[in-house]
N, C-alpha and C. Protein backbone atom coordinates (compact mmCIF):
# COMPACT_ATOMS: atom_id res chain seq x y z
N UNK A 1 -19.14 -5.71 2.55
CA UNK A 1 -17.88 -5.03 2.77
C UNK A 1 -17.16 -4.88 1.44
N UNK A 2 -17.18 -3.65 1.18
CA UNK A 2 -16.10 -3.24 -0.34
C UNK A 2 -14.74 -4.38 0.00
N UNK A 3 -14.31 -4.95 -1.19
CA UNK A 3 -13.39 -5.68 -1.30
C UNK A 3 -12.20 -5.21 -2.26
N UNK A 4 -11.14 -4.82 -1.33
CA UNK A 4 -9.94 -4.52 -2.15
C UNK A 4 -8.95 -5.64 -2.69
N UNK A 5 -8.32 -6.18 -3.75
CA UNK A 5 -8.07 -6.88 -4.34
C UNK A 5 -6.15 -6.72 -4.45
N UNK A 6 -5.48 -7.14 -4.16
CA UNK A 6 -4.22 -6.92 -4.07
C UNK A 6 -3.40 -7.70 -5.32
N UNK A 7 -2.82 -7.16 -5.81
CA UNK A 7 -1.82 -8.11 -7.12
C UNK A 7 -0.59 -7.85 -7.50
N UNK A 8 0.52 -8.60 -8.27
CA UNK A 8 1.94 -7.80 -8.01
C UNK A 8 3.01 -8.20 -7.31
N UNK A 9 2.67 -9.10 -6.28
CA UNK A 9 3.92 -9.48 -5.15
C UNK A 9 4.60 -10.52 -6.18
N UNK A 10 5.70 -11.15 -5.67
CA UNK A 10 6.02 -12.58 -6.08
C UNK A 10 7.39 -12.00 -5.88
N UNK A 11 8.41 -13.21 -6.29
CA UNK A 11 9.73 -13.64 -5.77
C UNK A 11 10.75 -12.14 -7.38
N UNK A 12 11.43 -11.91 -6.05
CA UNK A 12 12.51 -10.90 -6.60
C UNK A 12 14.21 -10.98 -6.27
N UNK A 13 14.95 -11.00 -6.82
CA UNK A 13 15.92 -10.42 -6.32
C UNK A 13 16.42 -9.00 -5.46
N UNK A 14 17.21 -9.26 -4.70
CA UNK A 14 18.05 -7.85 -4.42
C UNK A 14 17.92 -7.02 -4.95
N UNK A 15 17.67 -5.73 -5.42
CA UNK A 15 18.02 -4.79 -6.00
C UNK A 15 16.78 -4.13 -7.14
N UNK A 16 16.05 -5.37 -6.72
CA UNK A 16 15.30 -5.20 -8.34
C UNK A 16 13.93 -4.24 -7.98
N UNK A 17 12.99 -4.58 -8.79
CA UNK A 17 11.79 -3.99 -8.58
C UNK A 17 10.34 -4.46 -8.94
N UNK A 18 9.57 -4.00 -7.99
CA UNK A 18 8.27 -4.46 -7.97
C UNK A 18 7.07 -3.15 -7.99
N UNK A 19 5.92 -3.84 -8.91
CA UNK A 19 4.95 -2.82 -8.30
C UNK A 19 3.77 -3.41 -8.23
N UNK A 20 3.26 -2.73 -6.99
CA UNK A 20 2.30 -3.62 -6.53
C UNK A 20 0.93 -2.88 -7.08
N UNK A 21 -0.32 -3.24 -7.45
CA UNK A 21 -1.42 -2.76 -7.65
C UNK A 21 -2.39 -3.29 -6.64
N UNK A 22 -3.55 -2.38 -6.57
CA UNK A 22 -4.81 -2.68 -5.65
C UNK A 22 -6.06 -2.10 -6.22
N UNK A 23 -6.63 -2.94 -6.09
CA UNK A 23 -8.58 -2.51 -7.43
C UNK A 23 -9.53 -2.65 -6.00
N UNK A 24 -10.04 -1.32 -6.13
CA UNK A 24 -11.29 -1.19 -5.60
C UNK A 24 -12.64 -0.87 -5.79
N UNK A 25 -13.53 -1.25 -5.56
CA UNK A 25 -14.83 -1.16 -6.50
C UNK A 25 -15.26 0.34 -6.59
N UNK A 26 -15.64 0.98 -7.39
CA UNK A 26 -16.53 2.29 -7.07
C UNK A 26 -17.13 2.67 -6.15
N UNK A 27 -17.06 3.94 -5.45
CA UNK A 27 -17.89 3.56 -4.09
C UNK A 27 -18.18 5.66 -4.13
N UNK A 28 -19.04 6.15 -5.23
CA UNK A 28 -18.71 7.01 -5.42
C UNK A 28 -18.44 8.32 -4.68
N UNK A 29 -17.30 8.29 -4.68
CA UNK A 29 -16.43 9.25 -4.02
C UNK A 29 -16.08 9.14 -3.11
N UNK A 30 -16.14 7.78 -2.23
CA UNK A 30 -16.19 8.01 -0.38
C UNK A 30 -14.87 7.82 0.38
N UNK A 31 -13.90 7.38 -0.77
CA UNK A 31 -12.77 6.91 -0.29
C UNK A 31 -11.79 8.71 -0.03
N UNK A 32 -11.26 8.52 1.42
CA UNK A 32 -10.58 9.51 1.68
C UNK A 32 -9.30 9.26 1.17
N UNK A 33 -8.84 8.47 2.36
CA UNK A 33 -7.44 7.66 2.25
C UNK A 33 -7.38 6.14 1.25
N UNK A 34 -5.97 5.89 0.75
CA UNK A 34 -5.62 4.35 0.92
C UNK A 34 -3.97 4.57 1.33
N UNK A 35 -3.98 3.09 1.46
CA UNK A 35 -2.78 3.13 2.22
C UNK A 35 -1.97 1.80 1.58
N UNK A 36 -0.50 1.12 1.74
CA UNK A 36 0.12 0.22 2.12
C UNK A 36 0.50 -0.07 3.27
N UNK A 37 0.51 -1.22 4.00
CA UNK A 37 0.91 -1.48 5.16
C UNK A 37 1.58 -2.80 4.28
N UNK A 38 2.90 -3.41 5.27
CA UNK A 38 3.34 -4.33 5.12
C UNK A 38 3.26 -5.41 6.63
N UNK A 39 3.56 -6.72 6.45
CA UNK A 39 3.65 -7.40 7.68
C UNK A 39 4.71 -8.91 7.52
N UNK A 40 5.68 -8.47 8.32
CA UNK A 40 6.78 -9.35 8.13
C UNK A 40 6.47 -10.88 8.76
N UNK A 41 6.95 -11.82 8.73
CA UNK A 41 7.04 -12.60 9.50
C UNK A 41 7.36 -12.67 10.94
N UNK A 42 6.15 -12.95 11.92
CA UNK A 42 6.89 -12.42 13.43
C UNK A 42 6.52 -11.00 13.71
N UNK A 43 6.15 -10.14 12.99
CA UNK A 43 6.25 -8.62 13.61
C UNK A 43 4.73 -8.05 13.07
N UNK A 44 4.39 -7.37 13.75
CA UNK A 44 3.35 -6.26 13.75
C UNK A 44 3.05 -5.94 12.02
N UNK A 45 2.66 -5.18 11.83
CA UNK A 45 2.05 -4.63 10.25
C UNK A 45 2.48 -3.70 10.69
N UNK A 46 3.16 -3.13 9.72
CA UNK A 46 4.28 -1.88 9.85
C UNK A 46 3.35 -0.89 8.51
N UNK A 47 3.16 0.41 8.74
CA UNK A 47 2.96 1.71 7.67
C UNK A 47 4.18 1.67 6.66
N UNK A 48 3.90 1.88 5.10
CA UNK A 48 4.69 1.97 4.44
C UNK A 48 4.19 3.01 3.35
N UNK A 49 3.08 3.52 3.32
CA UNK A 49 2.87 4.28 2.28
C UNK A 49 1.21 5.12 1.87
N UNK A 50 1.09 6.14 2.34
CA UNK A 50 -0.27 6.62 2.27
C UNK A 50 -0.73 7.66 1.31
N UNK A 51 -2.08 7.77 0.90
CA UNK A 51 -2.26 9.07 -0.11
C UNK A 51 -3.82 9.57 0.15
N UNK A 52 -3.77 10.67 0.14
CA UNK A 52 -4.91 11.17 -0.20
C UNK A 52 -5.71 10.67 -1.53
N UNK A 53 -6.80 10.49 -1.49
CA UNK A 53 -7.29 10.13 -2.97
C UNK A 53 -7.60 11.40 -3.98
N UNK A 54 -7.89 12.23 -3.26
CA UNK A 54 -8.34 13.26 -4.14
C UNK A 54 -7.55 14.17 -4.69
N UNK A 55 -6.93 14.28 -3.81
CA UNK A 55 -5.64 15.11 -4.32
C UNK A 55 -4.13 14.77 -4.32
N UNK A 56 -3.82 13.75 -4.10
CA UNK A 56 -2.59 13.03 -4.64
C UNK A 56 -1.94 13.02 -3.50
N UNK A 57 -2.18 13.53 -2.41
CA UNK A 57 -0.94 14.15 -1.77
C UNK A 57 -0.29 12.77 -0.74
N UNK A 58 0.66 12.92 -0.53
CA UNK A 58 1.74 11.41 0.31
C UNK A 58 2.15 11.63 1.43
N UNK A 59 2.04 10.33 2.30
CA UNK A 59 2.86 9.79 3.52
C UNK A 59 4.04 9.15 3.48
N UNK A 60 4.95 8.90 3.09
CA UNK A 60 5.82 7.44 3.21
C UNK A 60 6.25 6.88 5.11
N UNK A 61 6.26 5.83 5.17
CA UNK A 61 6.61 5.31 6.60
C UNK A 61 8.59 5.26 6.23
N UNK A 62 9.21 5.22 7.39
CA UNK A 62 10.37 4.92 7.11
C UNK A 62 10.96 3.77 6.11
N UNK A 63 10.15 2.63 6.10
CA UNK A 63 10.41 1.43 4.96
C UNK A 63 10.64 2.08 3.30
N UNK A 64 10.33 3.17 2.95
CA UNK A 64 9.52 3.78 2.08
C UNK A 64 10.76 4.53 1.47
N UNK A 65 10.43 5.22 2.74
CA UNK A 65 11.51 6.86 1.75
C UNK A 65 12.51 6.32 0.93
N UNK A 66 12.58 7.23 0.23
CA UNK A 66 13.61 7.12 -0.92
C UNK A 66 13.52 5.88 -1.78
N UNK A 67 13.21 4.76 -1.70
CA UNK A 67 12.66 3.84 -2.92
C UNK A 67 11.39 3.41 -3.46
N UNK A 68 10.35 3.60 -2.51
CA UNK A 68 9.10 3.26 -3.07
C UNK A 68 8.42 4.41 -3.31
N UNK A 69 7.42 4.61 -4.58
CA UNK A 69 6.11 5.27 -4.88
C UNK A 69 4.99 5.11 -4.77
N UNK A 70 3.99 5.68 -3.76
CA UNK A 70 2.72 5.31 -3.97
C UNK A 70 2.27 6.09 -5.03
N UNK A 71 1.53 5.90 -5.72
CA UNK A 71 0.38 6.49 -6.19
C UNK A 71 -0.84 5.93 -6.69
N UNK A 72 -1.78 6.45 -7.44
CA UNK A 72 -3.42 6.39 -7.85
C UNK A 72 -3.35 6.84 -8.68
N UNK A 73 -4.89 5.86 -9.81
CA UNK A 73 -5.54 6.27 -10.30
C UNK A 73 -7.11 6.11 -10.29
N UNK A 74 -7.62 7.67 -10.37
CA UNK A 74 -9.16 8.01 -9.62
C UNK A 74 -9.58 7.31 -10.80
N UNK A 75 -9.79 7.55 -11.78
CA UNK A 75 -10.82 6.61 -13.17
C UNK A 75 -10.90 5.25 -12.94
N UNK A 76 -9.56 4.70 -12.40
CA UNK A 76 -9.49 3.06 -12.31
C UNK A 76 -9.46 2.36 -11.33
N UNK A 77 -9.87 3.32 -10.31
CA UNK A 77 -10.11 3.06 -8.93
C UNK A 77 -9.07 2.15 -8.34
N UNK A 78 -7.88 2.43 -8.79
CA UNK A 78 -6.43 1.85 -8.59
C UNK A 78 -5.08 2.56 -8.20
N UNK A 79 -4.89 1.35 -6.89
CA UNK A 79 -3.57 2.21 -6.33
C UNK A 79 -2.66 1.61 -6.30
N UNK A 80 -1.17 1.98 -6.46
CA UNK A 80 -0.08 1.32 -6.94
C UNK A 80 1.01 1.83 -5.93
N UNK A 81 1.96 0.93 -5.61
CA UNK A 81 3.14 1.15 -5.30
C UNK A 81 4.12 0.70 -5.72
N UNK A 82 5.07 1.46 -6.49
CA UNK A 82 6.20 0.80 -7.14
C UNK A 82 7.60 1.00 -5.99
N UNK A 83 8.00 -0.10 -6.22
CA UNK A 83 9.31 -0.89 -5.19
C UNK A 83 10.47 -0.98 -5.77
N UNK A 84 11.09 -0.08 -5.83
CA UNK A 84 12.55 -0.27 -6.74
C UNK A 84 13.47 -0.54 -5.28
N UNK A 85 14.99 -0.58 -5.58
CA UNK A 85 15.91 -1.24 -4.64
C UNK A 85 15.72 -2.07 -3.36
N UNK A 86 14.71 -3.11 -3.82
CA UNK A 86 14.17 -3.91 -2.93
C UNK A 86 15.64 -4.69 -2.40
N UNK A 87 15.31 -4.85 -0.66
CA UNK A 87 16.21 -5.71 -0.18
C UNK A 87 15.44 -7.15 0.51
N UNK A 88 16.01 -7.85 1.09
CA UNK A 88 15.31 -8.62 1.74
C UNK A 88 14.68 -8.49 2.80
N UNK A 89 15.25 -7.32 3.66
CA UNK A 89 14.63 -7.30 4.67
C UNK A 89 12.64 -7.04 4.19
N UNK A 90 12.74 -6.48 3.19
CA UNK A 90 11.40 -6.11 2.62
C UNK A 90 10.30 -7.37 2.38
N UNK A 91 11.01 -8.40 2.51
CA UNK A 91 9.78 -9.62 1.85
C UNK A 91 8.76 -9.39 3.67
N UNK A 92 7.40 -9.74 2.73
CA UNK A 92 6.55 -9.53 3.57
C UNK A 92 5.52 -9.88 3.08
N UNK A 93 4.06 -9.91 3.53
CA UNK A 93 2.61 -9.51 2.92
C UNK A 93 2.22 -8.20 3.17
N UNK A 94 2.00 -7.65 1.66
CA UNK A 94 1.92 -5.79 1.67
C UNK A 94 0.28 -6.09 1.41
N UNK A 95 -0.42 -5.20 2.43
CA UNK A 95 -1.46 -5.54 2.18
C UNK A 95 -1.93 -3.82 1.77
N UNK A 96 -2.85 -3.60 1.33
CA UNK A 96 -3.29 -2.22 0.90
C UNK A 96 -4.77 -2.41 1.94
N UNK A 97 -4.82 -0.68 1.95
CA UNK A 97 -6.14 -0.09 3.23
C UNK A 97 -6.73 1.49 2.48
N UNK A 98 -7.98 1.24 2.54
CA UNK A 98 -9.09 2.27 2.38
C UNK A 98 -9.62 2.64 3.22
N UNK A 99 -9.20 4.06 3.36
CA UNK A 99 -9.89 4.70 4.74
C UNK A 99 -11.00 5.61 3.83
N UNK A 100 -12.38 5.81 4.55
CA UNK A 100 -13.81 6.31 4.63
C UNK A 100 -13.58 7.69 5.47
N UNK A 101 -12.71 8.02 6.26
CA UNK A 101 -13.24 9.32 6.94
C UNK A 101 -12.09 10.27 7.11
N UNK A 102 -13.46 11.05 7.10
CA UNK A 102 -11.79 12.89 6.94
C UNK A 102 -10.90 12.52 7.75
N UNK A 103 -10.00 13.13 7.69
CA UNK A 103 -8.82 12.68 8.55
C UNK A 103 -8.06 14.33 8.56
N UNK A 104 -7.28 14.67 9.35
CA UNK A 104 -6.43 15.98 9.00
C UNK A 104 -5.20 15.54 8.08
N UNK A 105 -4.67 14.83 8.78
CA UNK A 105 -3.51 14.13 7.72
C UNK A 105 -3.98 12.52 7.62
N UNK A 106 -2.94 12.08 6.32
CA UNK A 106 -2.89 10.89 5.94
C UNK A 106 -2.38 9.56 7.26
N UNK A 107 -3.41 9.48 7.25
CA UNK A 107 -3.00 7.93 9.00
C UNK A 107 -1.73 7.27 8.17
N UNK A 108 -0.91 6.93 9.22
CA UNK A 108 0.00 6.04 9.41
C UNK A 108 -0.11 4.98 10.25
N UNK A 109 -1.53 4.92 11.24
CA UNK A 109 -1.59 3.72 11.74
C UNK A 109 -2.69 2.92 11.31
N UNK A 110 -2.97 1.75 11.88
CA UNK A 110 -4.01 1.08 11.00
C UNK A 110 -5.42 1.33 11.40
N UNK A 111 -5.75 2.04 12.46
CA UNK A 111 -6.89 2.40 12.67
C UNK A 111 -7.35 3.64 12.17
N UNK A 112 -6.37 4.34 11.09
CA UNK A 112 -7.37 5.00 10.48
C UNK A 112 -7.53 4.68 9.14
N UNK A 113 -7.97 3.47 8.94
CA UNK A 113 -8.31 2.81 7.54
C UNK A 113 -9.48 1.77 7.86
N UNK A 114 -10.21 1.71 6.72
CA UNK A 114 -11.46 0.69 7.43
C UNK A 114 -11.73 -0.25 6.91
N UNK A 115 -10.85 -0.22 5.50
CA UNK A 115 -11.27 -1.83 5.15
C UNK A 115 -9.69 -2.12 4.53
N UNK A 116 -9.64 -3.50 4.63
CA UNK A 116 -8.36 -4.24 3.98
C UNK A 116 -8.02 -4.91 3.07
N UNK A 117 -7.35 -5.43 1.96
CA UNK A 117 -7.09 -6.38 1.21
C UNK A 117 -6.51 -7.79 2.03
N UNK A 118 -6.80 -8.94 1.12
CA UNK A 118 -5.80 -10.15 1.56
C UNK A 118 -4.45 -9.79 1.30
N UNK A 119 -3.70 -9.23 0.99
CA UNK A 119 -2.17 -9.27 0.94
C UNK A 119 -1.88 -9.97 -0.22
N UNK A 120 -0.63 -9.37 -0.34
CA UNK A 120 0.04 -10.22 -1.40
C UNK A 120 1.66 -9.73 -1.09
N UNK A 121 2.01 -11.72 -1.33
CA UNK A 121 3.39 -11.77 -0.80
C UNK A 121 4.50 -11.23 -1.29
N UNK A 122 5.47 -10.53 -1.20
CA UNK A 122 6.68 -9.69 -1.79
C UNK A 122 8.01 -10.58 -1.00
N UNK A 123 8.62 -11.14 -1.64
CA UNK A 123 9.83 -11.93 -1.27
C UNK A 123 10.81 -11.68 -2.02
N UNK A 124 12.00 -10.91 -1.58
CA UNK A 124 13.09 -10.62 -1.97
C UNK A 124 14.25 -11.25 -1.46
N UNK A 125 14.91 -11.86 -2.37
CA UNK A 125 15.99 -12.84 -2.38
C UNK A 125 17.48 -12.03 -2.51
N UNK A 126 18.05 -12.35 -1.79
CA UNK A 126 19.83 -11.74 -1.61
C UNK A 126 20.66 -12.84 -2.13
């Protein structure tokens, strides 16, 4: 199973900012989608951020809009989300997802992604 690698979380203040990275091995060309999902303490894994690989193009989930960026890079087989005006409600484990198959649009749920990272923790302090 391709292993995605998550890095980036750790303890923040209010307001501040984070960006998260994710390394995935070469897998030439097969990756459609990746994604961020987050998962709070107590609650479901919530959508926070999706892209096409090939052509850049974006999802954001409501957590998202207006402060976070996903994006990629295809050479470094690396995807990033940068987290500016982090609040607390945001601490979580953001885990990143590689989806394998066409899709019409970018999934927002977790079954259209097929493999996962371990997470990495994002804790924002007020």
């Amino acid at each position: 199973q391709a292993q995605l690698v998550e890095s980036g979380g750790g303890l923040v203040q209010a307001g501040g900012s984070l960006r998260l990275t994710c390394a995935h091995p070469g897998d030439g060309g097969r990756t459609r989608v990746m994604g961020w999902f987050r998962q709070r303490p107590g609650e479901q894994r919530e959508f926070v951020a999706g892209i096409r690989w090939n052509d850049g193009s974006t999802n954001y989930g409501n957590p998202a809009k207006g402060r976070f960026t996903i994006s990629r890079d295809n050479t470094r087989n690396t995807l990033y989300l940068q987290m500016n005006s982090l609040k607390p409600e945001d601490t979580a484990v953001y885990h990143c997802a590689r989806g394998l198959r066409i899709q019409w649009s970018i999934p927002s749920s977790q079954e259209g992604y097929d493999y996962w990272g371990q997470g990495t923790q994002v804790t924002v302090s007020s």
